[in-house]
PDB file of N, CA and C in Angstrom:
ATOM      1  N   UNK A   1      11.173   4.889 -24.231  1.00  0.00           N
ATOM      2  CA  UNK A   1      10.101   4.036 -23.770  1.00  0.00           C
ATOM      3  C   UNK A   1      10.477   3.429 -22.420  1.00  0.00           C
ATOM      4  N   UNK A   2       9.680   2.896 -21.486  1.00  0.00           N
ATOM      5  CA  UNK A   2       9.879   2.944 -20.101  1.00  0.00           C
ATOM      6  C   UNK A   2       9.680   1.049 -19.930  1.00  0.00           C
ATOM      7  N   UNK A   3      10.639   0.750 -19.453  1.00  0.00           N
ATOM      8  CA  UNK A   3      10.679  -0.604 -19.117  1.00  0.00           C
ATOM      9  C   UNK A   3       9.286  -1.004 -18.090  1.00  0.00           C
ATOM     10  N   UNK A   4       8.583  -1.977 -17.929  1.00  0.00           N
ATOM     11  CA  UNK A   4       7.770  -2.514 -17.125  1.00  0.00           C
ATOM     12  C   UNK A   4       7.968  -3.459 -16.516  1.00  0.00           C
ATOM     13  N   UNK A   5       8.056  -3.542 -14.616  1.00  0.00           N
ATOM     14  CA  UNK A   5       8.226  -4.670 -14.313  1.00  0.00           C
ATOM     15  C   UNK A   5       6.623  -4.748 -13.057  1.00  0.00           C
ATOM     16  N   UNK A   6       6.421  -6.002 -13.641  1.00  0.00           N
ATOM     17  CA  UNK A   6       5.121  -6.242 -11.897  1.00  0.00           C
ATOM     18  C   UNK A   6       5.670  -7.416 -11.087  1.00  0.00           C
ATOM     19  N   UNK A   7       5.328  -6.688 -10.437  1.00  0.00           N
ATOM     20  CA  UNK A   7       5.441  -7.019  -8.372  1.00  0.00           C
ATOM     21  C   UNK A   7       4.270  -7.198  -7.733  1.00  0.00           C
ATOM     22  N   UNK A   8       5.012  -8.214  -6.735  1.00  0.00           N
ATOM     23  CA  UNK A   8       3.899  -8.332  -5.395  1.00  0.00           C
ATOM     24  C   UNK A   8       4.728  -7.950  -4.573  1.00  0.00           C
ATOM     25  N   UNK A   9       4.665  -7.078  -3.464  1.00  0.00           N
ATOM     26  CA  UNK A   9       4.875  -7.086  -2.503  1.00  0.00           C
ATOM     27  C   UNK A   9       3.720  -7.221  -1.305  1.00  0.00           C
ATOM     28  N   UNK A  10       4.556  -8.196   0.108  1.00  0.00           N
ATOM     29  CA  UNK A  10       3.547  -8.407   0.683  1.00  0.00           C
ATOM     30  C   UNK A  10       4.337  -7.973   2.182  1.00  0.00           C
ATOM     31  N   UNK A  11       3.248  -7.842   3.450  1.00  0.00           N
ATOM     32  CA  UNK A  11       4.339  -7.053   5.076  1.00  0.00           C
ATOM     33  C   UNK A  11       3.271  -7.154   5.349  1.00  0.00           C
ATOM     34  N   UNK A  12       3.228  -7.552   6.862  1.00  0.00           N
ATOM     35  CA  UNK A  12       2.137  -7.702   8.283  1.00  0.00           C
ATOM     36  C   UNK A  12       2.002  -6.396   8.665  1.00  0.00           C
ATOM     37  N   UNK A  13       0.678  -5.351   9.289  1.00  0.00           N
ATOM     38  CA  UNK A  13       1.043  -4.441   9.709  1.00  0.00           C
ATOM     39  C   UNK A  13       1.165  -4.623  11.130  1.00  0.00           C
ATOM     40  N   UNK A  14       1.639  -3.207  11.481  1.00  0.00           N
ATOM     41  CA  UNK A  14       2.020  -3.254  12.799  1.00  0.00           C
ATOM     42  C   UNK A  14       1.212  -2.032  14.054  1.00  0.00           C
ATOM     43  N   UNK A  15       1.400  -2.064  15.014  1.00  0.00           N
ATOM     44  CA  UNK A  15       0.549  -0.902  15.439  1.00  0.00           C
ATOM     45  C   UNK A  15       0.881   0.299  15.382  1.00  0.00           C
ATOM     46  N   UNK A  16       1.958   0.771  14.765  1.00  0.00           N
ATOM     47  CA  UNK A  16       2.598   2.049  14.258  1.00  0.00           C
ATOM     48  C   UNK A  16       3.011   1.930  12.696  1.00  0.00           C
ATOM     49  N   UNK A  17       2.481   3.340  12.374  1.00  0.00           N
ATOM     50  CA  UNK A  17       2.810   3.673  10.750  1.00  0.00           C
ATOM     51  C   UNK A  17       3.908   3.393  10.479  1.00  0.00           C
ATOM     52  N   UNK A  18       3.649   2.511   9.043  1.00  0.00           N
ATOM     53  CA  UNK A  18       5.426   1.763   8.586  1.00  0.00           C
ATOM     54  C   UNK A  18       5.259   2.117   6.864  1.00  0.00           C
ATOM     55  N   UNK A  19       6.266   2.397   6.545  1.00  0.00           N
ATOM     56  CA  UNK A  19       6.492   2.339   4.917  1.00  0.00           C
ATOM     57  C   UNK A  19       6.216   0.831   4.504  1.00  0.00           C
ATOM     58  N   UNK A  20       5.249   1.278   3.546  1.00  0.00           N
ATOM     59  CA  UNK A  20       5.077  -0.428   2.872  1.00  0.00           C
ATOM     60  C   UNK A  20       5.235  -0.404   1.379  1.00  0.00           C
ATOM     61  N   UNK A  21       5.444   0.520   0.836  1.00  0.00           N
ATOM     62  CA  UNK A  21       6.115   0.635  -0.423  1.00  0.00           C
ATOM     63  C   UNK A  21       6.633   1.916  -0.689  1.00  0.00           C
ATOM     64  N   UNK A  22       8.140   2.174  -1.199  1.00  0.00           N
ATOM     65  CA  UNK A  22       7.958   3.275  -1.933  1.00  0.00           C
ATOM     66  C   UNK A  22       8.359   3.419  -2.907  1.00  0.00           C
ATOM     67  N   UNK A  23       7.812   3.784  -4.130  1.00  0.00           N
ATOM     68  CA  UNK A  23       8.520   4.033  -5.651  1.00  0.00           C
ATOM     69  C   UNK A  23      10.239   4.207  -5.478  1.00  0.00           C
ATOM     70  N   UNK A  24      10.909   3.331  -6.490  1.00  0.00           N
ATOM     71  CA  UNK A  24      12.828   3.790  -5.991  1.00  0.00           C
ATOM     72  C   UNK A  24      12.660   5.215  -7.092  1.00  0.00           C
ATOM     73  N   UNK A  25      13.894   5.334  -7.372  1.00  0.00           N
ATOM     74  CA  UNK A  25      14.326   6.943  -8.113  1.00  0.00           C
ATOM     75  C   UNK A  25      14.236   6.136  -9.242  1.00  0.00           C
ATOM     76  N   UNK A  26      13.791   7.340 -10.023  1.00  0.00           N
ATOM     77  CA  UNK A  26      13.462   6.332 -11.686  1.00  0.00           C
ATOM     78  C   UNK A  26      12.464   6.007 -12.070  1.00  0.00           C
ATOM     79  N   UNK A  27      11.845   5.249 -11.538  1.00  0.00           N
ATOM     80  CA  UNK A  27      10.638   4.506 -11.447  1.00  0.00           C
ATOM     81  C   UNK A  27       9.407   5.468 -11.308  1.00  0.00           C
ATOM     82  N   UNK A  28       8.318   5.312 -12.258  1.00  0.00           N
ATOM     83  CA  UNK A  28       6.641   5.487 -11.712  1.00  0.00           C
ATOM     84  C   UNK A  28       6.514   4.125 -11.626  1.00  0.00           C
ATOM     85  N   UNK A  29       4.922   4.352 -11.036  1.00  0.00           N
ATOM     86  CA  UNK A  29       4.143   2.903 -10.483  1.00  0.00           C
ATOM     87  C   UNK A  29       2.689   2.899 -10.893  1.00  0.00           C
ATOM     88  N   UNK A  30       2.445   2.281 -11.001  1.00  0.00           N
ATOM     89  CA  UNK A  30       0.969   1.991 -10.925  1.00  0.00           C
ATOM     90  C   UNK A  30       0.525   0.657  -9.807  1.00  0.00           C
ATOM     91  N   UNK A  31      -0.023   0.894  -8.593  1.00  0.00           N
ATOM     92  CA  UNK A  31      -0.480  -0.043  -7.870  1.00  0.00           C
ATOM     93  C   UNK A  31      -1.896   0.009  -8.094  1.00  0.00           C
ATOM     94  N   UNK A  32      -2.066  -1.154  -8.970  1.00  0.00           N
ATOM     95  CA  UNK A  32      -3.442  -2.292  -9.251  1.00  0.00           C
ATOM     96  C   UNK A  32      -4.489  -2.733  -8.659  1.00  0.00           C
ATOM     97  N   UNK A  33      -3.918  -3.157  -7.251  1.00  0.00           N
ATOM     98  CA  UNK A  33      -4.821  -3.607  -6.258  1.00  0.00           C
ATOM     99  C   UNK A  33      -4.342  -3.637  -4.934  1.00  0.00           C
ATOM    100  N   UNK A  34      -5.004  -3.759  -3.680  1.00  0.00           N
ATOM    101  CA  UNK A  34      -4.175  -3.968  -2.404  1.00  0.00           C
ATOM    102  C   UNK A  34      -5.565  -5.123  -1.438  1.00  0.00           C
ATOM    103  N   UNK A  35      -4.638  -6.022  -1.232  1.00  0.00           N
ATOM    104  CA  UNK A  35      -5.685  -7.204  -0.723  1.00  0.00           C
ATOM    105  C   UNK A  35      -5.249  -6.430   1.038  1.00  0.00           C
ATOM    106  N   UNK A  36      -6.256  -6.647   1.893  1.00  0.00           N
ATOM    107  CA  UNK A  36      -5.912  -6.510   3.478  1.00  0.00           C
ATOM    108  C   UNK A  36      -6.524  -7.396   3.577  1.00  0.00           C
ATOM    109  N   UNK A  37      -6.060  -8.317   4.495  1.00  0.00           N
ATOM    110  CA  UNK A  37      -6.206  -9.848   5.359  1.00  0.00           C
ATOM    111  C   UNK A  37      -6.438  -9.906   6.700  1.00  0.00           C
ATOM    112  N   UNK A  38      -7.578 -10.201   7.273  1.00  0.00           N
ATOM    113  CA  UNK A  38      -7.107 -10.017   8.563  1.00  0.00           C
ATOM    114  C   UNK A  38      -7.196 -11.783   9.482  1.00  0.00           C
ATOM    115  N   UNK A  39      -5.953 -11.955   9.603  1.00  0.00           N
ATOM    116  CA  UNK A  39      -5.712 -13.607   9.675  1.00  0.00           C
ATOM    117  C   UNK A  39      -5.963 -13.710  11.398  1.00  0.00           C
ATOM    118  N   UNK A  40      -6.745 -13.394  12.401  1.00  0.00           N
ATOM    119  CA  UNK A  40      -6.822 -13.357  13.642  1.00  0.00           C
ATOM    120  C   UNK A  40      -8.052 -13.750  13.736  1.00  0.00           C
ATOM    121  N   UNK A  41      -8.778 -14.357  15.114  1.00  0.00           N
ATOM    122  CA  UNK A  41     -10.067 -14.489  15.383  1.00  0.00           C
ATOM    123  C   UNK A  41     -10.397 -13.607  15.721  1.00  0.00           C
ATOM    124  N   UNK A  42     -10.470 -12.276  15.954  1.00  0.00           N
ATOM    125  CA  UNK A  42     -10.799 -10.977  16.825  1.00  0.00           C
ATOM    126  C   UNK A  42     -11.091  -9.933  15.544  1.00  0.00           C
ATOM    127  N   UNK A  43     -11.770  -8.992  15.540  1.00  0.00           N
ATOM    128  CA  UNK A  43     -12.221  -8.173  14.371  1.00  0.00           C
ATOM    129  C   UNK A  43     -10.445  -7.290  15.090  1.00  0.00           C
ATOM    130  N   UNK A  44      -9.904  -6.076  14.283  1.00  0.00           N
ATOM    131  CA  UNK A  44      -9.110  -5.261  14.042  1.00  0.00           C
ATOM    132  C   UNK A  44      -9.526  -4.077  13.152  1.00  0.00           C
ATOM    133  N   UNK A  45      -8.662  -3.329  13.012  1.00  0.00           N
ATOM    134  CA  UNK A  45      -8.745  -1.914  11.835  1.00  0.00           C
ATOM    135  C   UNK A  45      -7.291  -1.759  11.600  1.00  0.00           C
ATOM    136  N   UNK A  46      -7.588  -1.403  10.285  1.00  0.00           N
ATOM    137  CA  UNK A  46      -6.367  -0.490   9.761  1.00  0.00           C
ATOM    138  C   UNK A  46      -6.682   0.351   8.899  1.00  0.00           C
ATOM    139  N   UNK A  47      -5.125   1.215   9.233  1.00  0.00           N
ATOM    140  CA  UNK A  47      -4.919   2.311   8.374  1.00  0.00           C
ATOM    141  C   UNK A  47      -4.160   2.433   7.223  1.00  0.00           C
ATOM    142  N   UNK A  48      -4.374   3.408   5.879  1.00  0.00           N
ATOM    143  CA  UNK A  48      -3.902   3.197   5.258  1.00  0.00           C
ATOM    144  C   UNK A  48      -3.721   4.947   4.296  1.00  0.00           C
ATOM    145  N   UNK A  49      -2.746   5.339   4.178  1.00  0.00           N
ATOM    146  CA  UNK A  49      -2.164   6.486   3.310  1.00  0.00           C
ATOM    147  C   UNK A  49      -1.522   6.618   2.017  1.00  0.00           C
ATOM    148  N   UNK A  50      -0.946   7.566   1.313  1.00  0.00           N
ATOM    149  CA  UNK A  50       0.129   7.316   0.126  1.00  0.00           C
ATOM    150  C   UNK A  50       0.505   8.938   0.644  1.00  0.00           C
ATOM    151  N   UNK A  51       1.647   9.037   0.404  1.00  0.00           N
ATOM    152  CA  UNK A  51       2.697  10.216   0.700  1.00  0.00           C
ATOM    153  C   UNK A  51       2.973  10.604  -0.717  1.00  0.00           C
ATOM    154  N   UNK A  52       2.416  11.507  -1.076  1.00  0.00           N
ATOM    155  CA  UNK A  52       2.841  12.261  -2.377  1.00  0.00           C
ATOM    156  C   UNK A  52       4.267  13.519  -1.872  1.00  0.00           C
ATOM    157  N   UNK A  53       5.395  12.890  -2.563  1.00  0.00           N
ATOM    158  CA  UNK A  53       6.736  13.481  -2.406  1.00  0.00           C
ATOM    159  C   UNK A  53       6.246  15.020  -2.746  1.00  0.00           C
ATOM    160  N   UNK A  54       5.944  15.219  -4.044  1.00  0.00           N
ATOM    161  CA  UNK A  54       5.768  16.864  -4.843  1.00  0.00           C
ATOM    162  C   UNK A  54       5.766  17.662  -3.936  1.00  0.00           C
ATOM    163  N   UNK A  55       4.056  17.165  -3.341  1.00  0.00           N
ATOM    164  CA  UNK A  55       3.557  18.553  -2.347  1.00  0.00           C
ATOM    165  C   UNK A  55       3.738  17.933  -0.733  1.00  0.00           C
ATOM    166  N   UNK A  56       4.420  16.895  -0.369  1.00  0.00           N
ATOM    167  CA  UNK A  56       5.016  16.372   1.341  1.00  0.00           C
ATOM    168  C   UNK A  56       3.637  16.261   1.733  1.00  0.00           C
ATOM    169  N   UNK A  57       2.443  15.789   1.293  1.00  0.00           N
ATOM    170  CA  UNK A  57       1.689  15.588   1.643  1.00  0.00           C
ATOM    171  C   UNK A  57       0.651  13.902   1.758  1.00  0.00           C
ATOM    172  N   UNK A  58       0.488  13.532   2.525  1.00  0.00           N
ATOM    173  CA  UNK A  58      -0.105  12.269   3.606  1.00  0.00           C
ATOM    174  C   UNK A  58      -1.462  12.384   3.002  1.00  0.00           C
ATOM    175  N   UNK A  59      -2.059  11.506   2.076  1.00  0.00           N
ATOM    176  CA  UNK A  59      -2.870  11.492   1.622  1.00  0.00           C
ATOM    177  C   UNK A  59      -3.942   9.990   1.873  1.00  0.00           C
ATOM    178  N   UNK A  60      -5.175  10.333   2.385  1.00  0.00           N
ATOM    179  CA  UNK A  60      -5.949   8.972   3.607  1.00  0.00           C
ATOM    180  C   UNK A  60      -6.701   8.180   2.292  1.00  0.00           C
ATOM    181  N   UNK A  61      -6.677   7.015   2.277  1.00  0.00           N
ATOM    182  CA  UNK A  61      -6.852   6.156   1.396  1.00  0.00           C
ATOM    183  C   UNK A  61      -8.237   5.048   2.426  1.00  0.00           C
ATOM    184  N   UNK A  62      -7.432   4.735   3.747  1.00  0.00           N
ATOM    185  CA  UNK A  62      -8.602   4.167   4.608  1.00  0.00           C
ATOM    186  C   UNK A  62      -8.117   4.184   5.651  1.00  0.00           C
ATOM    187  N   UNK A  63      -9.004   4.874   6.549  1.00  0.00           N
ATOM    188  CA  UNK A  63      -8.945   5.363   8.154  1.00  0.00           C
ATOM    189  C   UNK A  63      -9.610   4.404   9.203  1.00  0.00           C
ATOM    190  N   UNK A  64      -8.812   3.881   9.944  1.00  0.00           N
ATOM    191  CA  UNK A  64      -9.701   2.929  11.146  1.00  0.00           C
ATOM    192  C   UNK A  64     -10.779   1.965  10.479  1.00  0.00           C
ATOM    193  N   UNK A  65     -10.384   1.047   9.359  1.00  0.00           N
ATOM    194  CA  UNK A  65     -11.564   0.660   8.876  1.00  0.00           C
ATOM    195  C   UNK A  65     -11.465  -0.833   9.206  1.00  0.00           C
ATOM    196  N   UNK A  66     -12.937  -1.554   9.962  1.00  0.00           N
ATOM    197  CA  UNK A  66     -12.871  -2.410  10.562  1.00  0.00           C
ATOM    198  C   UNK A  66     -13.055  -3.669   9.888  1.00  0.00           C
ATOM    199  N   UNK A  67     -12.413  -4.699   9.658  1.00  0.00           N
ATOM    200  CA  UNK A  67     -11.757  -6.113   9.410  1.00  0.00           C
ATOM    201  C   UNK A  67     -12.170  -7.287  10.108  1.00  0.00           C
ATOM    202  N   UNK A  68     -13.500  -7.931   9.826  1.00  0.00           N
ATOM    203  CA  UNK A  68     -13.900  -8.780  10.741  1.00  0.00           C
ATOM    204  C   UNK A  68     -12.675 -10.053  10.718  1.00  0.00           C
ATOM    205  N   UNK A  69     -13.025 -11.229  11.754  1.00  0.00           N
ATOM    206  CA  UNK A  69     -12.318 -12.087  11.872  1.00  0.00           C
ATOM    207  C   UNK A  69     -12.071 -12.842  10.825  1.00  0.00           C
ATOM    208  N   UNK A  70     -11.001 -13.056  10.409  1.00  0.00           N
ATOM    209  CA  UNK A  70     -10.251 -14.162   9.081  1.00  0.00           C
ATOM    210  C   UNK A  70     -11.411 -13.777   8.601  1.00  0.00           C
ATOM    211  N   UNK A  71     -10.935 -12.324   7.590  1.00  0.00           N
ATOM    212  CA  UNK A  71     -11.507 -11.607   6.776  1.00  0.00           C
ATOM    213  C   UNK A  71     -10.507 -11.117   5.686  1.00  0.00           C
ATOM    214  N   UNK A  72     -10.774 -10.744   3.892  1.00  0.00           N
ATOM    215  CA  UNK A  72     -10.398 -10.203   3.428  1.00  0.00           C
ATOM    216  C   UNK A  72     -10.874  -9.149   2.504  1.00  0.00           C
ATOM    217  N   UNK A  73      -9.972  -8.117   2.707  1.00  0.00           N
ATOM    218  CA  UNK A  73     -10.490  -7.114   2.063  1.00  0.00           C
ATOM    219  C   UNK A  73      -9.804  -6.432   0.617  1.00  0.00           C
ATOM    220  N   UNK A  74     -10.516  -6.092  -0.672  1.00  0.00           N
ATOM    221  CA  UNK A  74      -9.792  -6.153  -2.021  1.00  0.00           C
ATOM    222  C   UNK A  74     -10.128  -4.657  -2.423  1.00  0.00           C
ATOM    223  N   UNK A  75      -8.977  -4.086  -2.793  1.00  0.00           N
ATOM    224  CA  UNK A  75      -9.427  -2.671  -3.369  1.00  0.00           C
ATOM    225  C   UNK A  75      -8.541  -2.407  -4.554  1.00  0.00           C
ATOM    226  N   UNK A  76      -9.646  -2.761  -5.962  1.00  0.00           N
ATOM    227  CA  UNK A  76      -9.205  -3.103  -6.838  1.00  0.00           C
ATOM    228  C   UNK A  76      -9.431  -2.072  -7.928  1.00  0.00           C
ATOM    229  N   UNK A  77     -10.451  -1.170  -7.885  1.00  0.00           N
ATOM    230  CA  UNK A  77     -11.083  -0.092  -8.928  1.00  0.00           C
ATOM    231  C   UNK A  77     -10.109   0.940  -9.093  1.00  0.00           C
ATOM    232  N   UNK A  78      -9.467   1.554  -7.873  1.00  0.00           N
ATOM    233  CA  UNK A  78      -8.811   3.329  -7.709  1.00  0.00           C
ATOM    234  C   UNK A  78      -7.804   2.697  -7.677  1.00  0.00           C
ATOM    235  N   UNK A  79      -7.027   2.510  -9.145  1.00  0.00           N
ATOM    236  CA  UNK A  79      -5.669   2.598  -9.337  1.00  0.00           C
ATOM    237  C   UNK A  79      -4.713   3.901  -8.719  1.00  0.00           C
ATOM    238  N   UNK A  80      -3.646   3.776  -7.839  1.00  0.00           N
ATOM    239  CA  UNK A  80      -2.862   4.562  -7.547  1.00  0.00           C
ATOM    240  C   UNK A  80      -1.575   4.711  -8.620  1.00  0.00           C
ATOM    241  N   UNK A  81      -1.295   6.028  -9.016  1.00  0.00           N
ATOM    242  CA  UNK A  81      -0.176   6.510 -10.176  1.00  0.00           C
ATOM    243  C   UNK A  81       0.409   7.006  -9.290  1.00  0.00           C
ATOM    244  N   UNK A  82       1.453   6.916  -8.488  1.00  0.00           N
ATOM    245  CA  UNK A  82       3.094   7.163  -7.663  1.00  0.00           C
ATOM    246  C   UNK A  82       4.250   7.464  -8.737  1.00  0.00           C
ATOM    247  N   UNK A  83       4.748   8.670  -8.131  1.00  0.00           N
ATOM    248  CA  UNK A  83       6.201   9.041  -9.230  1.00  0.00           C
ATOM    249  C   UNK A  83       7.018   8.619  -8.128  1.00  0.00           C
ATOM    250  N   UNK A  84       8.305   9.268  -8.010  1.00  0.00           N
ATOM    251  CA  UNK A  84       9.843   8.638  -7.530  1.00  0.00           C
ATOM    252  C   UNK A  84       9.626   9.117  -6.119  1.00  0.00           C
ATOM    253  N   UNK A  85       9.629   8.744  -4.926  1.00  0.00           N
ATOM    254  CA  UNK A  85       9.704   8.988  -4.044  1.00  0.00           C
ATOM    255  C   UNK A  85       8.653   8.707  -2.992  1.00  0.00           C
ATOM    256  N   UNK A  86       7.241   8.258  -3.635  1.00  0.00           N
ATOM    257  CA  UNK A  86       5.552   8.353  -2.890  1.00  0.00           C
ATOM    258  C   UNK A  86       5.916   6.892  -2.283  1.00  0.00           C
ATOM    259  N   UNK A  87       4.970   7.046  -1.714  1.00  0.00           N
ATOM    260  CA  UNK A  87       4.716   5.365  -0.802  1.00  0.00           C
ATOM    261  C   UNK A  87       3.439   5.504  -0.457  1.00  0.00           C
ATOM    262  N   UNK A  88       3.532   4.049  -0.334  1.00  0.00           N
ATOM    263  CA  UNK A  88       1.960   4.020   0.840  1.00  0.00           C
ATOM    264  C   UNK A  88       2.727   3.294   2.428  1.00  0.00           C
ATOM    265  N   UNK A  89       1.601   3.568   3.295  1.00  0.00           N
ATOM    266  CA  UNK A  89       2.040   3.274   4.406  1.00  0.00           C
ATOM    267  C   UNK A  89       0.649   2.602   5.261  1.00  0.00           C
ATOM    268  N   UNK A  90       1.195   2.092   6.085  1.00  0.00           N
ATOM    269  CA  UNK A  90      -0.023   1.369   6.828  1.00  0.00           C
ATOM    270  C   UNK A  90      -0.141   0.822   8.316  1.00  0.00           C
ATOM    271  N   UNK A  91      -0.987   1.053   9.357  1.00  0.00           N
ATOM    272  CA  UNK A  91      -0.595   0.484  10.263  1.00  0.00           C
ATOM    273  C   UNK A  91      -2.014  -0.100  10.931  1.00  0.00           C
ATOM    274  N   UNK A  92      -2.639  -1.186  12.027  1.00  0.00           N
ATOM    275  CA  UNK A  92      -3.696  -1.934  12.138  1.00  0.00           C
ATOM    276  C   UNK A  92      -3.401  -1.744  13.802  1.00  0.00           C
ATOM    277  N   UNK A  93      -4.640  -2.209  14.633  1.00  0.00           N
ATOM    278  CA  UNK A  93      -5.071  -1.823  15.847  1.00  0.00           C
ATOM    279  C   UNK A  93      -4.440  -3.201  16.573  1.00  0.00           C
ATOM    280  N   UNK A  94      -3.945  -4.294  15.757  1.00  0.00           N
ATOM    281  CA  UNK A  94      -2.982  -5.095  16.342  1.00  0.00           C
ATOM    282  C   UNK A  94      -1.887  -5.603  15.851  1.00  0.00           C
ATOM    283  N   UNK A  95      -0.825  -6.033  16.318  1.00  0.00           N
ATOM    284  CA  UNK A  95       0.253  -6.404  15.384  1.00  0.00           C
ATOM    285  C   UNK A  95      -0.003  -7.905  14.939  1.00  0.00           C
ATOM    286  N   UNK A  96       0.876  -7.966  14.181  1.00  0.00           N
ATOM    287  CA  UNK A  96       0.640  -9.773  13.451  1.00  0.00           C
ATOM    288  C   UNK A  96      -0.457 -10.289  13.016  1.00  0.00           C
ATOM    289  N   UNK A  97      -1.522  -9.198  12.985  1.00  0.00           N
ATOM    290  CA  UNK A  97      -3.050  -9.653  12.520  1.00  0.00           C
ATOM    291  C   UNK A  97      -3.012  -9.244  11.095  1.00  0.00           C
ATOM    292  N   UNK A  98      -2.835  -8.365  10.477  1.00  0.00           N
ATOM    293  CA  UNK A  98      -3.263  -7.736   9.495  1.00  0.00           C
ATOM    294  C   UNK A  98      -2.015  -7.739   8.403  1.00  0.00           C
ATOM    295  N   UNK A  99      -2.135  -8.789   7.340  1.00  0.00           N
ATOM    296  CA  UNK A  99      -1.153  -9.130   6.398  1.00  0.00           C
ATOM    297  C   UNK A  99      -1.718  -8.085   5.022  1.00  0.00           C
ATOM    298  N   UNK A 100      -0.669  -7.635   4.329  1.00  0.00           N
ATOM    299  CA  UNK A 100      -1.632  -6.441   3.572  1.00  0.00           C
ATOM    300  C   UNK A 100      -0.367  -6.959   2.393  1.00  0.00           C
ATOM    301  N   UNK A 101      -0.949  -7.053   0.983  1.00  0.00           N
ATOM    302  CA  UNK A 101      -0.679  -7.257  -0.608  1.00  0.00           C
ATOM    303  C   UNK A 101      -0.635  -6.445  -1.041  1.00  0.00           C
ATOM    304  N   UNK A 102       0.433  -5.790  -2.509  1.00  0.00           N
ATOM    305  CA  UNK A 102      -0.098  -4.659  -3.405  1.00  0.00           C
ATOM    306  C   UNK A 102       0.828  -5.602  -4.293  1.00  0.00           C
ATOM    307  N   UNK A 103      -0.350  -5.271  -5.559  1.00  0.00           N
ATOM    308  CA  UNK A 103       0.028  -5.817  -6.823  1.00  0.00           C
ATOM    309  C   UNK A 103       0.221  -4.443  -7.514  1.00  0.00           C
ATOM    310  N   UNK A 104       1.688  -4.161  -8.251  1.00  0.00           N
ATOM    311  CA  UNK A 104       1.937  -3.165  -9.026  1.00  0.00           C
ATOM    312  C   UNK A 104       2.391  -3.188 -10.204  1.00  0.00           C
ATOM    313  N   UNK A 105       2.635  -2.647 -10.621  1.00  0.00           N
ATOM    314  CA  UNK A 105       3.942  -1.938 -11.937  1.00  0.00           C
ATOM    315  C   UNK A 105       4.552  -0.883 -11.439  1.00  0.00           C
ATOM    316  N   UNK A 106       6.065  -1.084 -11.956  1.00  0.00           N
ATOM    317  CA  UNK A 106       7.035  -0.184 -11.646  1.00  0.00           C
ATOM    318  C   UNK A 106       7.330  -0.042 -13.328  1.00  0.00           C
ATOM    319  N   UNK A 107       7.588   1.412 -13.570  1.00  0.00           N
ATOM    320  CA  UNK A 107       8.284   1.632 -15.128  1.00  0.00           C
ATOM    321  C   UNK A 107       9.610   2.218 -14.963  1.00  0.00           C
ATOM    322  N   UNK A 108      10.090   2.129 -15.531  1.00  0.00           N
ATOM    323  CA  UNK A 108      11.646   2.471 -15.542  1.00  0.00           C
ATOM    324  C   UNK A 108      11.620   3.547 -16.658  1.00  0.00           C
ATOM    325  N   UNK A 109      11.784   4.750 -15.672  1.00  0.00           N
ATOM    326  CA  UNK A 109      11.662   6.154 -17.106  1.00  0.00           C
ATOM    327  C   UNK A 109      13.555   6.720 -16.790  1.00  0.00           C
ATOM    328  N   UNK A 110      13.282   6.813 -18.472  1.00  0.00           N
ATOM    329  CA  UNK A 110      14.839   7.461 -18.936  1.00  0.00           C
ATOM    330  C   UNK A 110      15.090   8.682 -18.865  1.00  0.00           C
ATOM    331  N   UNK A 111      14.107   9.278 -18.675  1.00  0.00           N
ATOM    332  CA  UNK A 111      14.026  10.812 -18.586  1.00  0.00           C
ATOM    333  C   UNK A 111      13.124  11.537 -16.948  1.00  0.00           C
ATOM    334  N   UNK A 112      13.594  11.381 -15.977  1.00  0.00           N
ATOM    335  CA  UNK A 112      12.543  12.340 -15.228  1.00  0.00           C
ATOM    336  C   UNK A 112      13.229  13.668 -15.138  1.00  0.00           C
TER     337      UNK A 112
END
C-alpha cells in the first residue's frame, strides 16, 4: 500500500521555462489544483506544460493565456496523474508577476 503525503508547493514565474514540480523516484502524484495569480497592475500571460518522462514528451496544458491585473486564475476539474520523473513547468510574459500554486499528493509506491 502506498504512503500519502499532500503538498503545496508555491514559485513566481519567470520569463523562461522553469521546472516547477517534478515527481521524486518512487513517488506518483496526483496534482488537484493549480491557482495562477497575477499580482501586477498590467495584464501578463503564461505558460504552462507537464513533461511525461515514458514517451519525453512536453505536453500544453495552457499556452499564452492572458491574466488580467491582480487577477486569479483556478484550475481545479483535470486532475493531473504524474509517475516518477514528469513535471510541470511554467513560464509568464513578465518576471515577478505571476505567482503560480499546485496542491498535490505524492504516494510513496513500494514497487515501481
Amino acid at each position: 500500500m502506498a504512503e500519502r503525503k499532500k503538498r503545496t508547493l508555491a514559485t513566481v514565474l519567470t520569463t523562461s521555462n522553469a521546472d516547477i514540480y517534478t515527481v521524486p523516484a518512487r513517488f506518483t502524484s496526483d496534482v488537484n489544483s493549480i491557482y495562477i495569480n497575477n499580482a501586477s497592475t498590467n495584464a501578463v500571460t503564461f505558460s504552462l506544460d507537464w513533461y511525461e518522462v515514458s514517451t519525453t514528451t512536453y505536453h500544453t496544458l495552457a499556452e499564452a493565456v492572458v491574466l488580467q491585473p491582480n487577477s486569479l486564475l483556478q484550475i481545479t476539474d483535470y486532475p493531473l496523474y504524474l509517475h516518477p520523473g514528469d513535471k510541470v513547468r511554467g513560464l509568464a510574459s513578465a518576471g515577478s508577476a505571476v505567482n503560480i500554486s499546485i496542491a498535490l499528493e505524492e504516494y510513496f509506491e513500494t514497487s515501481l
